[in-house]
C-alpha atoms as a PDB file:
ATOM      1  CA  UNK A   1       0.000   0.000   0.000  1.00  0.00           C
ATOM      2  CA  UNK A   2       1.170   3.896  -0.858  1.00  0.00           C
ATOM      3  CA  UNK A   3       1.895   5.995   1.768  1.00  0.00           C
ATOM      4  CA  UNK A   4       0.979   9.572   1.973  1.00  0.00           C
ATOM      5  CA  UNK A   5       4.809  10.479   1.145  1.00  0.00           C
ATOM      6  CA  UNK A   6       4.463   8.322  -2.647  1.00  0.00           C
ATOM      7  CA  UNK A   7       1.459   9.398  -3.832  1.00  0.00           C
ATOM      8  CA  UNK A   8       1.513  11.109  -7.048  1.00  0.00           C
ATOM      9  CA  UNK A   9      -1.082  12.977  -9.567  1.00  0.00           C
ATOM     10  CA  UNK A  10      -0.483  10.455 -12.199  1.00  0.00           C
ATOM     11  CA  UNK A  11      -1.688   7.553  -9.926  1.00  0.00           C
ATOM     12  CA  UNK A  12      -5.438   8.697 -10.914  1.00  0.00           C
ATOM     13  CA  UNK A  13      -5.924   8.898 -14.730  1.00  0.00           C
ATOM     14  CA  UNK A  14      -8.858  11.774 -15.467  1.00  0.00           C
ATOM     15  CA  UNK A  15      -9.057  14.015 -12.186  1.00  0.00           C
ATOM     16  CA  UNK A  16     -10.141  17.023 -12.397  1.00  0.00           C
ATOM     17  CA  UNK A  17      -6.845  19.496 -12.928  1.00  0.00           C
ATOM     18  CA  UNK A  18      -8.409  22.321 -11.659  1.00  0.00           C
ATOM     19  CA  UNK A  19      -9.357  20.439  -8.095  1.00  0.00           C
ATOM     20  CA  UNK A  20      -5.702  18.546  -8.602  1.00  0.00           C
ATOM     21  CA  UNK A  21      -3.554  22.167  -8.856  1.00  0.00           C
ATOM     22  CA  UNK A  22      -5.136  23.714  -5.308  1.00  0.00           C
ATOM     23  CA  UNK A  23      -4.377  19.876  -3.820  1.00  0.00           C
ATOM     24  CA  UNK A  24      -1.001  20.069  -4.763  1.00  0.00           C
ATOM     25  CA  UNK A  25      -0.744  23.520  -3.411  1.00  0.00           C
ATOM     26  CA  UNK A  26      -2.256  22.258  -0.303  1.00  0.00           C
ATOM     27  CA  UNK A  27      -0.045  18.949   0.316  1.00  0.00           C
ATOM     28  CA  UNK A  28       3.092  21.112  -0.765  1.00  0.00           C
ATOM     29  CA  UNK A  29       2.345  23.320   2.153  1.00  0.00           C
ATOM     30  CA  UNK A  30       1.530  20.604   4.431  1.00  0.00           C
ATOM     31  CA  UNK A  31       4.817  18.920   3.986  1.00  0.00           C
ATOM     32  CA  UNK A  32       6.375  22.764   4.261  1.00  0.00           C
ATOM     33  CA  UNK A  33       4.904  22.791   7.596  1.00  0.00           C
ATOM     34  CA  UNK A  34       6.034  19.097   8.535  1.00  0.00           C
ATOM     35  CA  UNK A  35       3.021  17.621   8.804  1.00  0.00           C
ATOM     36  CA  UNK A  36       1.933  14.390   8.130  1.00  0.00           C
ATOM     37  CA  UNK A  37      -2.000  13.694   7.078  1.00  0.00           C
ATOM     38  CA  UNK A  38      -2.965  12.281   9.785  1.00  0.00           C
ATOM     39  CA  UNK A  39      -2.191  15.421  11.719  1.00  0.00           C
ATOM     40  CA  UNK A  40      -4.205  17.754   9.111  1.00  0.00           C
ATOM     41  CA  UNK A  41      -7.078  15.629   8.773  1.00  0.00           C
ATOM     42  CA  UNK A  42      -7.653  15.667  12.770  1.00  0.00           C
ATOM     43  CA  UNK A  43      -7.210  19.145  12.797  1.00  0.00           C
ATOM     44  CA  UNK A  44      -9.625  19.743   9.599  1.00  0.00           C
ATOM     45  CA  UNK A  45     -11.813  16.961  11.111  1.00  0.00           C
ATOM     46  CA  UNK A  46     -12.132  15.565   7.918  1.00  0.00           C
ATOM     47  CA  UNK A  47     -10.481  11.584   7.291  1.00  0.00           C
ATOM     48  CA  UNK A  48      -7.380  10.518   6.317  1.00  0.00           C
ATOM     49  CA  UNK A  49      -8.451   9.348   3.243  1.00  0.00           C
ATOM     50  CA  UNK A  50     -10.202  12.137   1.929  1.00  0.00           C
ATOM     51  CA  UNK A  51      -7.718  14.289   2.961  1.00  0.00           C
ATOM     52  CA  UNK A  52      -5.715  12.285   0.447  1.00  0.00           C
ATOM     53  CA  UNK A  53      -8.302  12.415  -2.229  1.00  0.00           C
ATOM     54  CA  UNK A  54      -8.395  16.398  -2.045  1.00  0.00           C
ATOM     55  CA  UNK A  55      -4.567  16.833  -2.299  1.00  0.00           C
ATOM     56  CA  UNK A  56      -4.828  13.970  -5.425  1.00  0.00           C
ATOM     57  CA  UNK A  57      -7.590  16.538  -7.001  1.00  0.00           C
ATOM     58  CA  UNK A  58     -10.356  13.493  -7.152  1.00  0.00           C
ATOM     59  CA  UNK A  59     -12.507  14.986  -4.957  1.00  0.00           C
ATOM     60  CA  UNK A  60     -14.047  18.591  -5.139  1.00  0.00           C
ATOM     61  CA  UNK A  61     -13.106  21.179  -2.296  1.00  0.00           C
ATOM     62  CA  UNK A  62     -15.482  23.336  -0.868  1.00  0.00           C
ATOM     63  CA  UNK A  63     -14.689  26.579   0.064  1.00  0.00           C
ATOM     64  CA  UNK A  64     -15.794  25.640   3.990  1.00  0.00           C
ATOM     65  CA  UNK A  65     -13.284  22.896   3.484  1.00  0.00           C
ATOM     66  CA  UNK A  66     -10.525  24.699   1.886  1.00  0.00           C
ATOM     67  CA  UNK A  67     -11.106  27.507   4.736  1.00  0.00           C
ATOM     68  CA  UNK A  68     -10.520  25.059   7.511  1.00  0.00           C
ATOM     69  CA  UNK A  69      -7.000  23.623   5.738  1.00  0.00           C
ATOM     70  CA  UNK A  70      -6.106  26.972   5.546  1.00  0.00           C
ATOM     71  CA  UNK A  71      -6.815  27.813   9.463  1.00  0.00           C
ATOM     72  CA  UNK A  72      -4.636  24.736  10.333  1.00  0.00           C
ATOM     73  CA  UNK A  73      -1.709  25.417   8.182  1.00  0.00           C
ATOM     74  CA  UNK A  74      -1.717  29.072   9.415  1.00  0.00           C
ATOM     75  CA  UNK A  75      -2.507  30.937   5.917  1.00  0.00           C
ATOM     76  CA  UNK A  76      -5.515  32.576   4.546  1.00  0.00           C
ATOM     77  CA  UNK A  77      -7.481  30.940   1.921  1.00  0.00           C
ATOM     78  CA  UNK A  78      -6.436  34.233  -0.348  1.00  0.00           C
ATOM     79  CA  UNK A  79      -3.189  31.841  -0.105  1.00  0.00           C
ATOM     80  CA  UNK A  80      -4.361  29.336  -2.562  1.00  0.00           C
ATOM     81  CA  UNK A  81      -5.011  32.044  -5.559  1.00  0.00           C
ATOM     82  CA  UNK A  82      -3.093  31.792  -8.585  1.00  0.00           C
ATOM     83  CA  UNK A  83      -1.532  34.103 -10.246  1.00  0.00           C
ATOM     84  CA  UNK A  84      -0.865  34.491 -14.373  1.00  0.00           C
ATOM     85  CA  UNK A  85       2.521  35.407 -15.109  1.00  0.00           C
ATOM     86  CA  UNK A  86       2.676  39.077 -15.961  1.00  0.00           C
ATOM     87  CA  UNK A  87       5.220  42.175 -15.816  1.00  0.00           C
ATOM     88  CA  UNK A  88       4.878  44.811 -13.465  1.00  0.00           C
ATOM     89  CA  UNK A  89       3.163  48.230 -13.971  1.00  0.00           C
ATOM     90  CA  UNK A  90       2.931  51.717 -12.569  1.00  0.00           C
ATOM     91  CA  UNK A  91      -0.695  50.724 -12.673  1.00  0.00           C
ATOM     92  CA  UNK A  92      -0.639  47.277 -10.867  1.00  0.00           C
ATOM     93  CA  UNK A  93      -0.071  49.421  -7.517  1.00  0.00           C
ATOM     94  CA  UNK A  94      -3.903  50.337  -8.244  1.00  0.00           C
ATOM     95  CA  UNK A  95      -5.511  48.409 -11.007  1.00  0.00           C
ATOM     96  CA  UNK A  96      -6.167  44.473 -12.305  1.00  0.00           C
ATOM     97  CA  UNK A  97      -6.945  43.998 -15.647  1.00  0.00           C
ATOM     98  CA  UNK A  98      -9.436  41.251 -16.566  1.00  0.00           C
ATOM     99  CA  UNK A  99      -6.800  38.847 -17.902  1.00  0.00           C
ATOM    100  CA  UNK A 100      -4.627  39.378 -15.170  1.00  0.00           C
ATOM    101  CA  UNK A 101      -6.597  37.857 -12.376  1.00  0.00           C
ATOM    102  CA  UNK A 102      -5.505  35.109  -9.631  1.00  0.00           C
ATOM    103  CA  UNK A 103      -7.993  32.478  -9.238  1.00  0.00           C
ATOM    104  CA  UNK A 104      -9.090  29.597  -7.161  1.00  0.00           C
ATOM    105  CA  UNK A 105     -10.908  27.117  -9.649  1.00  0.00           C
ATOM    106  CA  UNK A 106     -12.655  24.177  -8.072  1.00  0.00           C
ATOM    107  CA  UNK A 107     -14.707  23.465 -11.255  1.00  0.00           C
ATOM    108  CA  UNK A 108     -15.817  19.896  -9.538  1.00  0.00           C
ATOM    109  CA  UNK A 109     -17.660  22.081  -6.620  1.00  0.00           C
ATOM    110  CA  UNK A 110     -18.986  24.341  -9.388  1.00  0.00           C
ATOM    111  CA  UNK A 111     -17.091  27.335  -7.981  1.00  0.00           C
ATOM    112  CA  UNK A 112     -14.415  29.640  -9.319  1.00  0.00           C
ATOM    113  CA  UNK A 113     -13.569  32.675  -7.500  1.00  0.00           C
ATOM    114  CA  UNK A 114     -11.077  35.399  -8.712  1.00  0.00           C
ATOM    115  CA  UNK A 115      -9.378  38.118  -6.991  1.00  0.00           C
ATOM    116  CA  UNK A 116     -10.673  41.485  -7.787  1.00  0.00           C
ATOM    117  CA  UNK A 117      -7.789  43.273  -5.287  1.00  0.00           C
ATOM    118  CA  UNK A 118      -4.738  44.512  -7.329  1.00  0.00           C
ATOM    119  CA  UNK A 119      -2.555  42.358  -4.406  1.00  0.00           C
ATOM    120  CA  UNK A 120      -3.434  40.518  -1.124  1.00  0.00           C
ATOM    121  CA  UNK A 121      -1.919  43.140   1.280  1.00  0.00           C
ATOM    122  CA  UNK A 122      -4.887  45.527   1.866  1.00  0.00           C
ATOM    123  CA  UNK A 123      -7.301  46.232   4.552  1.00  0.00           C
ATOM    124  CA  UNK A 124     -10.163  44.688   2.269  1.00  0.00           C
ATOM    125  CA  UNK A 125     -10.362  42.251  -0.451  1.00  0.00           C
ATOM    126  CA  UNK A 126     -12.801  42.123  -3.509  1.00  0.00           C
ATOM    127  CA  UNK A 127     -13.498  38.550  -4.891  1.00  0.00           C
ATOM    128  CA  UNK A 128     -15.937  37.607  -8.203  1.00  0.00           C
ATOM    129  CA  UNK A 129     -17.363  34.492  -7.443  1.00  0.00           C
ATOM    130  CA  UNK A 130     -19.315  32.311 -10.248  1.00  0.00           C
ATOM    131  CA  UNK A 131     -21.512  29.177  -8.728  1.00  0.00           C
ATOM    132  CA  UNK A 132     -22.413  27.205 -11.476  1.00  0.00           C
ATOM    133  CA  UNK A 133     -26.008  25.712 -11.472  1.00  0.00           C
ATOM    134  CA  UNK A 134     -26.458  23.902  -7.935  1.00  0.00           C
ATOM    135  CA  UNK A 135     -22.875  24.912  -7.038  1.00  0.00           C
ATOM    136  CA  UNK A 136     -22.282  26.516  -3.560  1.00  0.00           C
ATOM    137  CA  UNK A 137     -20.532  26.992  -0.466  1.00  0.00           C
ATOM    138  CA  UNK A 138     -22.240  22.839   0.688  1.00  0.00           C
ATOM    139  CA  UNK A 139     -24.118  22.430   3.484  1.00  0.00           C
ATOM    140  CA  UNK A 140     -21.631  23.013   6.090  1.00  0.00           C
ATOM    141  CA  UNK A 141     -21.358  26.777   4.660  1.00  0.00           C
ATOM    142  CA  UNK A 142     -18.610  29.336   5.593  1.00  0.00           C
ATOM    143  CA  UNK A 143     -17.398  30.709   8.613  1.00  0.00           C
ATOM    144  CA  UNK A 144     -16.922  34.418   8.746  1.00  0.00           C
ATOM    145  CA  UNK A 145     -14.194  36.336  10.016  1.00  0.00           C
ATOM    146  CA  UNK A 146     -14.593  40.092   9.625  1.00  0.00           C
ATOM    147  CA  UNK A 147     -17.488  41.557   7.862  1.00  0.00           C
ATOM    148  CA  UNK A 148     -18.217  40.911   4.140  1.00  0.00           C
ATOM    149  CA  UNK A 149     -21.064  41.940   1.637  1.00  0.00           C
ATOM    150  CA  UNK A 150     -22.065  40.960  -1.702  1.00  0.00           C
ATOM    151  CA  UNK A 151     -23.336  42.050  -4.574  1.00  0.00           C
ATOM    152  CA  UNK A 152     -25.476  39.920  -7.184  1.00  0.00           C
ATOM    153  CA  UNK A 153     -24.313  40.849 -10.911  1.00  0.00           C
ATOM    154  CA  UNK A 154     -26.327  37.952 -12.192  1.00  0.00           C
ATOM    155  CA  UNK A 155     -28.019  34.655 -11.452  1.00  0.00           C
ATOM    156  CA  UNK A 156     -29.950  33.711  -8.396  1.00  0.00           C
ATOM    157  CA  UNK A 157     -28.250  33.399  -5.251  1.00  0.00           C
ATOM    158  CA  UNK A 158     -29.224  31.575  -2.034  1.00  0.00           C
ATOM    159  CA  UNK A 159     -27.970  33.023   0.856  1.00  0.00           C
ATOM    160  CA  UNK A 160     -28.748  31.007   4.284  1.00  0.00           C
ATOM    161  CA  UNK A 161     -27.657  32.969   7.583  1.00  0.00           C
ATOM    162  CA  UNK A 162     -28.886  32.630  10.884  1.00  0.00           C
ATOM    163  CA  UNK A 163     -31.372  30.346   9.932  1.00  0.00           C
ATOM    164  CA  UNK A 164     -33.159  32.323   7.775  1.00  0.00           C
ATOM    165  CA  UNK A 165     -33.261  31.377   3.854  1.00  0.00           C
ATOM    166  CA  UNK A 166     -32.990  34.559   1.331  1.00  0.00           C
ATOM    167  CA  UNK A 167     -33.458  34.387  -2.189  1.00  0.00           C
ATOM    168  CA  UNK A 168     -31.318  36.838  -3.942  1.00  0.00           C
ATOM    169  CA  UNK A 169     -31.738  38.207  -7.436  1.00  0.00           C
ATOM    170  CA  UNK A 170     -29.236  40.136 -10.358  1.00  0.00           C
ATOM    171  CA  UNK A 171     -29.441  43.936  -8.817  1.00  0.00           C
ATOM    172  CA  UNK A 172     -29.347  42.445  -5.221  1.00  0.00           C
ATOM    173  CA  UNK A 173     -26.802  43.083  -2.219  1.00  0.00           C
ATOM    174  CA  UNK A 174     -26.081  41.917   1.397  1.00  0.00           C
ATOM    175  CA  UNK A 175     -23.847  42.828   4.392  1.00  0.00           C
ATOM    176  CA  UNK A 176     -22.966  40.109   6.708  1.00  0.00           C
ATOM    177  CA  UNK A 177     -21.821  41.408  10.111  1.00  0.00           C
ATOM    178  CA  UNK A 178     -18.945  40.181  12.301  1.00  0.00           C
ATOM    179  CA  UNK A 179     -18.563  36.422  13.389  1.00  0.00           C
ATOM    180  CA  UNK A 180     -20.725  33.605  12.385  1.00  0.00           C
ATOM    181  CA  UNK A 181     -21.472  30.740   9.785  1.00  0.00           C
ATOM    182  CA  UNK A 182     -24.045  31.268   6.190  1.00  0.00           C
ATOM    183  CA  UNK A 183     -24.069  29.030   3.384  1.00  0.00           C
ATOM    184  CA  UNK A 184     -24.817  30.000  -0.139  1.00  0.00           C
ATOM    185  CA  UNK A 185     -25.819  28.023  -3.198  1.00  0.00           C
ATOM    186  CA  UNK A 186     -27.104  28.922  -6.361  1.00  0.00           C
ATOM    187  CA  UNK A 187     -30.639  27.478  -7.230  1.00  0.00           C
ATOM    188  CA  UNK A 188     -30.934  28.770 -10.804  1.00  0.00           C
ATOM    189  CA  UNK A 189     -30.248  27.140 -14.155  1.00  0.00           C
ATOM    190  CA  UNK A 190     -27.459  29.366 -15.096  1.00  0.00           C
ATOM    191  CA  UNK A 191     -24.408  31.222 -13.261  1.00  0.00           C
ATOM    192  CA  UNK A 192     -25.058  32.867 -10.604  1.00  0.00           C
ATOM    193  CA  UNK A 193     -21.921  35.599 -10.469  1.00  0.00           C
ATOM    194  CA  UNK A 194     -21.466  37.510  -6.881  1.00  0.00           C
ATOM    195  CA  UNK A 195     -18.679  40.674  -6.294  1.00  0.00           C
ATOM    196  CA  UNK A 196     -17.649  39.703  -2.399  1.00  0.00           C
ATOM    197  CA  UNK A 197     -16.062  42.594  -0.687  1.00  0.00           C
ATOM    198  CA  UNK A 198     -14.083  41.060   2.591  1.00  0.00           C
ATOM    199  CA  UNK A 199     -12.961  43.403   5.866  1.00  0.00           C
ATOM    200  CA  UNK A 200     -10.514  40.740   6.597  1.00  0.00           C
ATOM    201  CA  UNK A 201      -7.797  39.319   4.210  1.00  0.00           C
ATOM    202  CA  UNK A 202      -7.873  35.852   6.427  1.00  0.00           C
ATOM    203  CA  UNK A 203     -11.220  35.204   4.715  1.00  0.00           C
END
């Protein structure tokens, strides 16, 4: 049997590379931070085995997920964006062109969200998130950290929080306050495309 330290990408024909790119980024950081899987999966509370299965990119990460991996290996999940290769600008200080976005894809979940922010040191960050139909946060949702609000540039969006369900519309915003837990989903039949605006980079 393979042990967590000989597992490679090529030992599953077909994953998804989107999902397998973030899991290499995350075992590459475990193993940065010495530890093993056993000791990230008890602190994610998620299994050995699908911990494996995430890094491998043959199962889809949710963004509650991804948040909690991030927590234990002392990063934010901003962390995990990637960047295109591009030179440097007077402008860059200020601006990000469309083609010159990071993002975190995890097509499998039906999510891709891309940095808005020019960089990842400011007081606030501005994400565009795309759920694709039935795509969403899961049902274990998101813990906040800071304040964040949205606003709905098209598609539906569910927005659960404090156990009350809202349906959200294109032309629609939201302001989530402090501490706590939502989940989010999109119930319509096409994209449902959300500007997030965080008050904490560690979101």
């Amino acid at each position: 049997m393979k042990t967590d330290t000989d597992l490679k990408d090529d030992d599953i024909p077909g994953q998804d590379r989107a999902a397998s790119a973030v899991g290499k980024q995350i075992r590459e950081l475990r193993k940065a931070r010495g530890q093993t899987l056993t000791e990230l999966a008890g602190k994610v509370g998620r299994s050995v085995g699908h911990l494996s299965e995430l890094e491998r990119g043959i199962s889809p990460i949710t963004i509650e997920t991804l948040s909690r991996i991030a927590d234990a290996l002392d990063v934010s999940v901003s962390w995990f964006f990637s960047a295109p290769s591009a030179e440097k600008s007077p402008e860059s200080r200020y601006v990000i062109r469309k083609g010159g976005r990071r993002e975190i894809n995890l097509s499998s979940a039906g999510l891709r969200e891309e940095l808005l922010s020019p960089n990842l040191s400011g007081s606030i960050q501005m994400v565009l998130t795309t759920f694709g139909p039935g795509g969403g946060t899961g049902e274990e949702g998101r813990a906040r950290k800071g304040d964040e609000g949205g606003f709905v540039v098209s598609g539906q969006l569910e927005l659960v929080v404090d156990g009350l369900t809202i349906l959200l519309e294109a032309g629609d915003s939201f302001q989530l306050a402090g501490q706590g837990h939502h989940r989010c989903r999109n119930p319509g039949a096409t994209d449902a495309v959300i500007v997030w605006c965080f008050g904490s980079t560690k979101f």
